[in-house]
C-alpha atoms as a PDB file:
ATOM      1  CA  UNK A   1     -13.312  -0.313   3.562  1.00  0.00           C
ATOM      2  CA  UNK A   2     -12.713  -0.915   7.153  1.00  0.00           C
ATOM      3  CA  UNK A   3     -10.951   1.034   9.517  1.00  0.00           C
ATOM      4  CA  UNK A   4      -7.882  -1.218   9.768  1.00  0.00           C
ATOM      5  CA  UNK A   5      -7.836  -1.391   5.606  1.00  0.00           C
ATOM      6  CA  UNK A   6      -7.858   2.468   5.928  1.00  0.00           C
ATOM      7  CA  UNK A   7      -5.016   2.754   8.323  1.00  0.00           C
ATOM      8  CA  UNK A   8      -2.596   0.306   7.169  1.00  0.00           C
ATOM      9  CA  UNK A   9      -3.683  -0.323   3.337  1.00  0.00           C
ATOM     10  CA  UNK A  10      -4.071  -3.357   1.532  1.00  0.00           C
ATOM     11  CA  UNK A  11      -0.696  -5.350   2.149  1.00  0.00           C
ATOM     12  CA  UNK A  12      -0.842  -8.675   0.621  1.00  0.00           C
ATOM     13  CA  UNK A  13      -2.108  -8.247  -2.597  1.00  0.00           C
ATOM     14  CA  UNK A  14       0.103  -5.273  -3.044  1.00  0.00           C
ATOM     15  CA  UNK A  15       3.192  -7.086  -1.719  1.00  0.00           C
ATOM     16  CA  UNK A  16       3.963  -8.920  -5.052  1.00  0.00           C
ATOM     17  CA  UNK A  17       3.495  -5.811  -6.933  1.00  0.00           C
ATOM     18  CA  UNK A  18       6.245  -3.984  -5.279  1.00  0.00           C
ATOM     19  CA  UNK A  19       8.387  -7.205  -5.276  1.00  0.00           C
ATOM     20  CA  UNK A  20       8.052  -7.577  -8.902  1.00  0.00           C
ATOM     21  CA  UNK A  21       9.427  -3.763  -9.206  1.00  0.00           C
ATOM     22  CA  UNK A  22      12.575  -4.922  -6.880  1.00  0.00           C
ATOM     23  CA  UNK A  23      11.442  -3.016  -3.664  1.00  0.00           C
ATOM     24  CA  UNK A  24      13.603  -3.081  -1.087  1.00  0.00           C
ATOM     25  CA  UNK A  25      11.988  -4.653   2.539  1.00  0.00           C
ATOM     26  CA  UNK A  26      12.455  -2.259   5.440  1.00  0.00           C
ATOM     27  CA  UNK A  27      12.121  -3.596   9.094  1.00  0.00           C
ATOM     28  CA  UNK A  28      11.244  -0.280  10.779  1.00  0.00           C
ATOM     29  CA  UNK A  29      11.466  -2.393  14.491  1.00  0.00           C
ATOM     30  CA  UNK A  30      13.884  -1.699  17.164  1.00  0.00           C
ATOM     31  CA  UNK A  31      17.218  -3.131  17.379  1.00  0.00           C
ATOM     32  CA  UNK A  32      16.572  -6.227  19.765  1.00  0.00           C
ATOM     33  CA  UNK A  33      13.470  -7.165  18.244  1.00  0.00           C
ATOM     34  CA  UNK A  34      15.869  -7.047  14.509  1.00  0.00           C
ATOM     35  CA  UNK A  35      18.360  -8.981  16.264  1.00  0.00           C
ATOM     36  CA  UNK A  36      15.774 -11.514  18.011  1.00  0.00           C
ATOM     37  CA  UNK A  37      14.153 -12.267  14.333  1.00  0.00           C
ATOM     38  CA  UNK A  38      14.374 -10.657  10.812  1.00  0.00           C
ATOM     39  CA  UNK A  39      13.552 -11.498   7.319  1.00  0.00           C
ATOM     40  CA  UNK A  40      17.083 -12.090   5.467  1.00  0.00           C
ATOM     41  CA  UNK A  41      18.080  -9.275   3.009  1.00  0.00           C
ATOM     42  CA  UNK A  42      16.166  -6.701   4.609  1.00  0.00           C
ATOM     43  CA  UNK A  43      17.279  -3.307   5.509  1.00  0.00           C
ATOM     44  CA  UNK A  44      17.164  -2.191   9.124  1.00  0.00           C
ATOM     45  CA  UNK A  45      16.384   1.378  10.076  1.00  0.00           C
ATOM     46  CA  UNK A  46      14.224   1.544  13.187  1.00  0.00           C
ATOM     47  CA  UNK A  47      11.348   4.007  12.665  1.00  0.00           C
ATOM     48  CA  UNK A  48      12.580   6.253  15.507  1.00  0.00           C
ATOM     49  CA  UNK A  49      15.802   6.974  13.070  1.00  0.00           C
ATOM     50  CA  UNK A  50      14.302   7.542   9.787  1.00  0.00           C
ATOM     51  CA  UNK A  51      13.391  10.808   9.319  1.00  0.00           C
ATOM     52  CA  UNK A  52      17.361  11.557  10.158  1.00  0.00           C
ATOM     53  CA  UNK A  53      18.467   8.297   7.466  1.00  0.00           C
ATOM     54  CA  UNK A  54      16.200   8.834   4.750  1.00  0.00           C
ATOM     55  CA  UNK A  55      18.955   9.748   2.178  1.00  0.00           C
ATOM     56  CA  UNK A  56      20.092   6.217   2.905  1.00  0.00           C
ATOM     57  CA  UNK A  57      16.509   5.029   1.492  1.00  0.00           C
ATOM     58  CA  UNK A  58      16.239   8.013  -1.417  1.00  0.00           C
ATOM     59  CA  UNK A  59      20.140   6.732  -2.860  1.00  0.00           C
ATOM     60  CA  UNK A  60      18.798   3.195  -3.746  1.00  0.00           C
ATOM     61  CA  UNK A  61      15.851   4.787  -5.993  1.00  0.00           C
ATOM     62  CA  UNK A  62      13.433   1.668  -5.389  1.00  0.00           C
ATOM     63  CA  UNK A  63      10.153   1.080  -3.907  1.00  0.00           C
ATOM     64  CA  UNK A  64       9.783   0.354  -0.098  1.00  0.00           C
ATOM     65  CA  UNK A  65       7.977  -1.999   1.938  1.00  0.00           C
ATOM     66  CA  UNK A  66       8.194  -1.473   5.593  1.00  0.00           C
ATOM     67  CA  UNK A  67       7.094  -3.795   7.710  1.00  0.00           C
ATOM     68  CA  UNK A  68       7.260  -3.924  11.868  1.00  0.00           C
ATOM     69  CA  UNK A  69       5.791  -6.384  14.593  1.00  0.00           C
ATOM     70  CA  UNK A  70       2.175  -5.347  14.054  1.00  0.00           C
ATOM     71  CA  UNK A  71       2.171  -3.516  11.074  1.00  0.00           C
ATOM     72  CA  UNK A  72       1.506   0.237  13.498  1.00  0.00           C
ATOM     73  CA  UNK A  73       5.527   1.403  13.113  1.00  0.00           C
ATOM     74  CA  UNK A  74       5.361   0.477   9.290  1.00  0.00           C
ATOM     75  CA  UNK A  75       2.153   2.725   8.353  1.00  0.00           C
ATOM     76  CA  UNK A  76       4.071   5.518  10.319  1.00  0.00           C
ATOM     77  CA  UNK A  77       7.309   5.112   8.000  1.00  0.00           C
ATOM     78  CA  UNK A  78       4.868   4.430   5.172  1.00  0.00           C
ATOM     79  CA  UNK A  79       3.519   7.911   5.764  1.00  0.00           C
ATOM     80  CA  UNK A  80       7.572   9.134   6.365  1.00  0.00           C
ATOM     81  CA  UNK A  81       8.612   7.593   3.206  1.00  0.00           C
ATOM     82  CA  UNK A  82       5.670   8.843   1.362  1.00  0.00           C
ATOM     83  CA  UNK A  83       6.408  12.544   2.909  1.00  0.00           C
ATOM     84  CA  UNK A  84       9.842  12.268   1.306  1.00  0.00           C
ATOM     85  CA  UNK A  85       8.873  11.259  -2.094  1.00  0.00           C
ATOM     86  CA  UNK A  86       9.556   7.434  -1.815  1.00  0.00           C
ATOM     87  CA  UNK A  87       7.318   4.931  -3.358  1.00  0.00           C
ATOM     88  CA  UNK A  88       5.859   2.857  -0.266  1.00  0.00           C
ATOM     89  CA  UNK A  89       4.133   0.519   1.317  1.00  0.00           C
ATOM     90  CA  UNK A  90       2.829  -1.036   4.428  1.00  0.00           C
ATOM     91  CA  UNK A  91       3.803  -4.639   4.192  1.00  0.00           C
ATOM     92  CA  UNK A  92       2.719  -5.014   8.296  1.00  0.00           C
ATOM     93  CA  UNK A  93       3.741  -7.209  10.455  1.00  0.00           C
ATOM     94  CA  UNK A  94       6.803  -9.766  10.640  1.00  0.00           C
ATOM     95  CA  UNK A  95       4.383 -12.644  10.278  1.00  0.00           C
ATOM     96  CA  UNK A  96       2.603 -11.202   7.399  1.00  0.00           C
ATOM     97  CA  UNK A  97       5.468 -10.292   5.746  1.00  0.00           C
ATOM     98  CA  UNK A  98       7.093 -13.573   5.918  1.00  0.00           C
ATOM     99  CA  UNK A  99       4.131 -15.355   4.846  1.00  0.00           C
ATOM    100  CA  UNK A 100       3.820 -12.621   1.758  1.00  0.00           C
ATOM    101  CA  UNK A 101       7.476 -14.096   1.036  1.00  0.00           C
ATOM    102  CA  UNK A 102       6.255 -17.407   1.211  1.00  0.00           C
END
């Protein structure tokens, strides 16, 4: 397993998995970069406010994937989530995660 597969996880194949269980998408990017481009339906919490909103998250009782710009932010609310007892995922980027949707 390479370093980046270490860091971030698998995302892809993993991606439909989740879907299938009705996870919820979670762009953990700031607000401009939401308001510049985001996938429709998705929930916004910027990373920087989640460890204050996670009760928000916890209330809808499904599984998360969190995706960013780059796929960085998203393993660090992966590892938030994860902290707080929510089933999640690093879905990466905005580019992988659209194309995941595809």
């Amino acid at each position: 397993m390479g370093l980046f597969s270490f860091l971030f996880g698998k995302k892809n194949n993993n991606i439909q998995t989740y879907l299938d269980q009705n996870a919820v998408i979670l762009d953990v990017r700031t607000q401009n970069e939401y308001d510049a481009n985001h996938i429709d339906n998705a929930i916004h919490i910027p990373v920087s406010e989640l460890k204050r909103r996670i009760e928000e998250i916890k209330t809808l009782n499904k599984p998360v994937i969190a995706h960013c710009a780059s796929g960085i932010r998203s393993a660090q609310a992966v590892q938030i989530l994860k902290a707080n007892g929510i089933e999640a995922m690093n879905g990466g980027g905005i580019s992988a995660m659209r194309k995941a949707l595809e």
